[in-house]
C-alpha atoms as a PDB file:
ATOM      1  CA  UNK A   1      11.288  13.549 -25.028  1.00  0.00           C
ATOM      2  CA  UNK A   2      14.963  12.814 -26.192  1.00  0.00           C
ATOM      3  CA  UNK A   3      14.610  15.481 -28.974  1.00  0.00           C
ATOM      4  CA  UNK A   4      12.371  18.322 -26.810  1.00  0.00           C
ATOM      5  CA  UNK A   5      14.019  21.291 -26.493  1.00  0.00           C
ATOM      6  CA  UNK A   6      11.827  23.181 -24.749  1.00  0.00           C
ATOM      7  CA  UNK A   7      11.178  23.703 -21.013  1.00  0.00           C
ATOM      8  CA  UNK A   8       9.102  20.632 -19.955  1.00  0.00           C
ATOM      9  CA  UNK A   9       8.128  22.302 -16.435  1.00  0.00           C
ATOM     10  CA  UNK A  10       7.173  25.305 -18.646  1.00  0.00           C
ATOM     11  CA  UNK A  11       4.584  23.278 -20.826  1.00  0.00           C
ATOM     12  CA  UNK A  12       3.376  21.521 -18.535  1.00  0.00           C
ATOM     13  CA  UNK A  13       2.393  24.397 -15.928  1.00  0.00           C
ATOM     14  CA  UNK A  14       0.566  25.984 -19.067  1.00  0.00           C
ATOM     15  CA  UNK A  15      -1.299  22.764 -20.092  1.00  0.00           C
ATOM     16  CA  UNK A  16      -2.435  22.496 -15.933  1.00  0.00           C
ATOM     17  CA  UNK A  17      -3.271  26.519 -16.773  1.00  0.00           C
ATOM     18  CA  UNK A  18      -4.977  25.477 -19.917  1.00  0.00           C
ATOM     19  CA  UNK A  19      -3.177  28.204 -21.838  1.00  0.00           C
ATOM     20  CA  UNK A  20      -1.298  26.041 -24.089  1.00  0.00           C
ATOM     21  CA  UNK A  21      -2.554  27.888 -26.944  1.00  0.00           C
ATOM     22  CA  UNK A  22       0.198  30.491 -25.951  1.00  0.00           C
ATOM     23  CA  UNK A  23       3.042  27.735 -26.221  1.00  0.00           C
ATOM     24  CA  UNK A  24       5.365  26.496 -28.577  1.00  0.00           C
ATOM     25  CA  UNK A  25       7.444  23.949 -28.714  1.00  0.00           C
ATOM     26  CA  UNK A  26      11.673  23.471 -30.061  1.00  0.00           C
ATOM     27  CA  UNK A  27      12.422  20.495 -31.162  1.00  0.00           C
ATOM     28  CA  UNK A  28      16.294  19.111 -31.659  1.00  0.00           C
ATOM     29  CA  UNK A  29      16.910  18.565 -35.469  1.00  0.00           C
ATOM     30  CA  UNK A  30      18.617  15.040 -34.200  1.00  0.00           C
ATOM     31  CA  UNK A  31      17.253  11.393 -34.532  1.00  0.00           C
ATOM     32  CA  UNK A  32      15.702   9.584 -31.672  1.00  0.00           C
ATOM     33  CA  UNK A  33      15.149   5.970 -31.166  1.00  0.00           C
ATOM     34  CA  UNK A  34      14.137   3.737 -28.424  1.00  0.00           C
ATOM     35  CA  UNK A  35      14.864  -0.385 -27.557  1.00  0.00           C
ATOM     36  CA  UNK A  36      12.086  -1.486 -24.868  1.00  0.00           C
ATOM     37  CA  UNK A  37      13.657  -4.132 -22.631  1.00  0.00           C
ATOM     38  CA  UNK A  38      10.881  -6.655 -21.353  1.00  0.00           C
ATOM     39  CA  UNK A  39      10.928  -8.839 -18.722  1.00  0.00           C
ATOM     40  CA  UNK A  40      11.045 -13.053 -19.424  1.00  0.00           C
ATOM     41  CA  UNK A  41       7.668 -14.018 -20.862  1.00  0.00           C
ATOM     42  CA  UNK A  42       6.128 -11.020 -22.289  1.00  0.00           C
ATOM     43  CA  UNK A  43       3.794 -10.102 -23.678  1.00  0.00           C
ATOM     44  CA  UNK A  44       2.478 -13.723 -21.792  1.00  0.00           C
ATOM     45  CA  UNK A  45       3.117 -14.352 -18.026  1.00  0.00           C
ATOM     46  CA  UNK A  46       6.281 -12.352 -16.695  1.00  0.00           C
ATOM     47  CA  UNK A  47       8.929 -12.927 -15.033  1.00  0.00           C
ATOM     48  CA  UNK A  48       8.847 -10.244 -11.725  1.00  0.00           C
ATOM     49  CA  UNK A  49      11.632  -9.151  -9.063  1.00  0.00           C
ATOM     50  CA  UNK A  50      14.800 -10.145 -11.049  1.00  0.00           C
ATOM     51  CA  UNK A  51      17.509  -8.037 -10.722  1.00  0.00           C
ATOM     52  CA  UNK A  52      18.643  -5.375 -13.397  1.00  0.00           C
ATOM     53  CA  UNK A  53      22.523  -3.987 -13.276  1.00  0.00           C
ATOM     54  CA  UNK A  54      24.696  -1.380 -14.961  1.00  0.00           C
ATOM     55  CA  UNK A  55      22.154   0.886 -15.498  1.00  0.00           C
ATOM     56  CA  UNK A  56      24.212   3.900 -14.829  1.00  0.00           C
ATOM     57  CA  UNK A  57      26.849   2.179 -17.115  1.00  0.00           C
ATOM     58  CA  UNK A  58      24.712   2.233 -19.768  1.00  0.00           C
ATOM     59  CA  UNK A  59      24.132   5.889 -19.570  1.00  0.00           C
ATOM     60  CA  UNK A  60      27.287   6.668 -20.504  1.00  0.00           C
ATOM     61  CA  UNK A  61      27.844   4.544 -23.265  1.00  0.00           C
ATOM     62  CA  UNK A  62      27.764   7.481 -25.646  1.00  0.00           C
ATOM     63  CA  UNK A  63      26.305  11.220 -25.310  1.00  0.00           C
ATOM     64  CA  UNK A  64      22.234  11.110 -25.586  1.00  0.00           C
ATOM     65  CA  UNK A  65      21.547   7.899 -24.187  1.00  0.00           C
ATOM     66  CA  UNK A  66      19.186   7.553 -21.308  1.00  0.00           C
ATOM     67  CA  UNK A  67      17.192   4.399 -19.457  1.00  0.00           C
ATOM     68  CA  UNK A  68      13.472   5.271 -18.897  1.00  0.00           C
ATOM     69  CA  UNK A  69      11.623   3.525 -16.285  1.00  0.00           C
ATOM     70  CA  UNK A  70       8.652   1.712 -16.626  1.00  0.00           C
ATOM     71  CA  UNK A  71       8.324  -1.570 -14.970  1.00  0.00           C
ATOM     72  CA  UNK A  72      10.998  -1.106 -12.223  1.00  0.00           C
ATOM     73  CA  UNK A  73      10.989  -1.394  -8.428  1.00  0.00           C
ATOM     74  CA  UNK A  74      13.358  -1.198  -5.495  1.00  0.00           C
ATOM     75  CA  UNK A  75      13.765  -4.950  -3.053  1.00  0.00           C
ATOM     76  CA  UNK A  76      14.820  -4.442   0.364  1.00  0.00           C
ATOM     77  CA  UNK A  77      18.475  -4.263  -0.400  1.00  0.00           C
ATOM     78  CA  UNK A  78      18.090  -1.248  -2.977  1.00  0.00           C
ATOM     79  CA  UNK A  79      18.839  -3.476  -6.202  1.00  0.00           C
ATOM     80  CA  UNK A  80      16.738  -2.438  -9.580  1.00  0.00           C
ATOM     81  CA  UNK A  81      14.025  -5.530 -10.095  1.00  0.00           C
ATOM     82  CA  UNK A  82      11.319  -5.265 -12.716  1.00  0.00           C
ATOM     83  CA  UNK A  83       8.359  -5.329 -11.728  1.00  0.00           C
ATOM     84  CA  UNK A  84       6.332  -5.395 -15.168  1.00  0.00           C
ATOM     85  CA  UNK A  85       6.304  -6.319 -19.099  1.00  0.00           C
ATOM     86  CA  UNK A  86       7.311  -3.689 -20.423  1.00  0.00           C
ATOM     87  CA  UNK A  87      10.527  -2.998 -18.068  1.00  0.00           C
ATOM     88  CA  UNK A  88      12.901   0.072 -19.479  1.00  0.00           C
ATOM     89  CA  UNK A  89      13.387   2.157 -22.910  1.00  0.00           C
ATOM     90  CA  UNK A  90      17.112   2.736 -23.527  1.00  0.00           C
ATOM     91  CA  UNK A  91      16.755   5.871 -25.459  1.00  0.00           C
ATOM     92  CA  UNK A  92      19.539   7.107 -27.556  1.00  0.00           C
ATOM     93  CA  UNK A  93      19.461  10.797 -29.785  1.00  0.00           C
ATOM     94  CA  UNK A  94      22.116  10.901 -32.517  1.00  0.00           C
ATOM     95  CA  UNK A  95      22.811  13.209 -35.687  1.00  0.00           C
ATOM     96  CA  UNK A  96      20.391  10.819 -37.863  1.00  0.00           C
ATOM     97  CA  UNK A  97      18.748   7.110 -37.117  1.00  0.00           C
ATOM     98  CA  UNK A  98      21.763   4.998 -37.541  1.00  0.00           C
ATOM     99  CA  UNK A  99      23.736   6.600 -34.879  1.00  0.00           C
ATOM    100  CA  UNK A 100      20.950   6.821 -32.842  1.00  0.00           C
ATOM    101  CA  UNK A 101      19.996   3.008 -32.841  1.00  0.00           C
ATOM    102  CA  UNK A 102      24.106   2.536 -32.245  1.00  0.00           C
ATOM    103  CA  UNK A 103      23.772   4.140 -29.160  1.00  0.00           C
ATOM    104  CA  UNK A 104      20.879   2.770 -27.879  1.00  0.00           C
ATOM    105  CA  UNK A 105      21.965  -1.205 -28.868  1.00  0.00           C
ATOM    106  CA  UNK A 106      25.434   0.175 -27.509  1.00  0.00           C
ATOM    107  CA  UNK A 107      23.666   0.802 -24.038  1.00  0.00           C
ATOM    108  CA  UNK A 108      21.727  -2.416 -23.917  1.00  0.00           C
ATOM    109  CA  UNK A 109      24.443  -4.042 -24.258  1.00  0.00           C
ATOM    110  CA  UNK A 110      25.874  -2.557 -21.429  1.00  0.00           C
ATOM    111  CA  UNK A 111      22.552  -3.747 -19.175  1.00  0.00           C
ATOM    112  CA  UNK A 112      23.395  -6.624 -17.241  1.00  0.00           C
ATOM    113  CA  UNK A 113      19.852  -8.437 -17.266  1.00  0.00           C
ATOM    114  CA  UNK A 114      19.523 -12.079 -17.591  1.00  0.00           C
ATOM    115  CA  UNK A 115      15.324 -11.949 -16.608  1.00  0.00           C
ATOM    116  CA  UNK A 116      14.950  -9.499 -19.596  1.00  0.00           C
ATOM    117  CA  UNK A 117      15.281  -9.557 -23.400  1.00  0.00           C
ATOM    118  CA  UNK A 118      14.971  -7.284 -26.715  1.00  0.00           C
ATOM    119  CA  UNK A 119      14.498  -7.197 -29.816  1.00  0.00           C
ATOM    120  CA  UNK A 120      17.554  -6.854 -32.442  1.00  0.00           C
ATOM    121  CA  UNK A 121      15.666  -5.187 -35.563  1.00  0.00           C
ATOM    122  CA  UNK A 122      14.513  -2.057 -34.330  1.00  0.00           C
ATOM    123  CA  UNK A 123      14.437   0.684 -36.496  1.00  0.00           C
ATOM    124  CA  UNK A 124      15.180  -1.233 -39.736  1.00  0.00           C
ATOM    125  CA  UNK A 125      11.999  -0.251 -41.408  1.00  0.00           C
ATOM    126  CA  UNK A 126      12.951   3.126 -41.160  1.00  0.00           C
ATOM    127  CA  UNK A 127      16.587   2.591 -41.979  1.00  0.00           C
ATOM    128  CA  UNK A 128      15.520   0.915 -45.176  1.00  0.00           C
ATOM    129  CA  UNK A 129      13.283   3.314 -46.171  1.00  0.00           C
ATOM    130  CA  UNK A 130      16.023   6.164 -45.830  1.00  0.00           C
ATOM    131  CA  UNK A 131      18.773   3.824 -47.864  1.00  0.00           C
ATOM    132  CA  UNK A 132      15.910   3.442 -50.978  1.00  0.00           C
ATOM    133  CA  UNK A 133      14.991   7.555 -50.497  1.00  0.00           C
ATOM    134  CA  UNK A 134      19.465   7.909 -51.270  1.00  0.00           C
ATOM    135  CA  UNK A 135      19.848   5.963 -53.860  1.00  0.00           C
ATOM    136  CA  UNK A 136      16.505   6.929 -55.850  1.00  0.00           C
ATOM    137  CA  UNK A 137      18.209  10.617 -55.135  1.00  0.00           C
END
């Protein structure tokens, strides 16, 4: 979604249509990657209801980030809890993969969660892979 160009509200009111034969879609030319936060015990039992903070801070870390949603929840004094597994994707676009997965560990970093965790080696796969195609260039 990071790297969609296009208008979303656009696509999708021609896929409810069913006329997405008509559509086409831009895509940015930038990297994407995404760090999924989890809650305490996943993928086992879960922690639920502890508070997550700095979410906005996180944000704006560095241009392209954003925090998707998945496994939040609002208590009854407003505060961010998770309320599943799989909790939030910090998302981060950048001109190729390393700045990208910068960002994003940049804007975990920033997420004050101690009911959460992550994992450190995202990405590194395709990192490596891109470091062999260079040299063998």
């Amino acid at each position: 979604m990071m790297r969609l160009e296009s208008d979303l509200a656009k696509v999708l009111l021609a896929a409810c249509k069913g006329e997405l034969s008509g559509v086409s879609l831009d895509w940015s030319k930038d990297s994407a990657m995404v760090v999924v936060m989890a809650s305490n015990g996943y993928p086992g039992s879960y922690e639920k209801g502890s508070i997550i903070k700095n979410l906005e801070e996180a944000e704006r870390v560095a241009p392209g980030v954003k925090v998707f949603h998945a496994g939040t929840g609002l208590d009854s004094e407003g505060n961010v809890v998770a309320t599943g597994g799989r909790v939030l994707g910090v998302t981060a676009k950048g001109k190729d993969l390393e700045e990208a997965r910068e960002r994003a560990y940049s804007a975990v970093q920033q997420i004050n969660w101690p009911g959460g965790f992550f994992r450190h080696d995202i990405g590194w796969r395709a990192l490596r892979q891109k470091q062999v195609a260079t040299k063998e260039e």
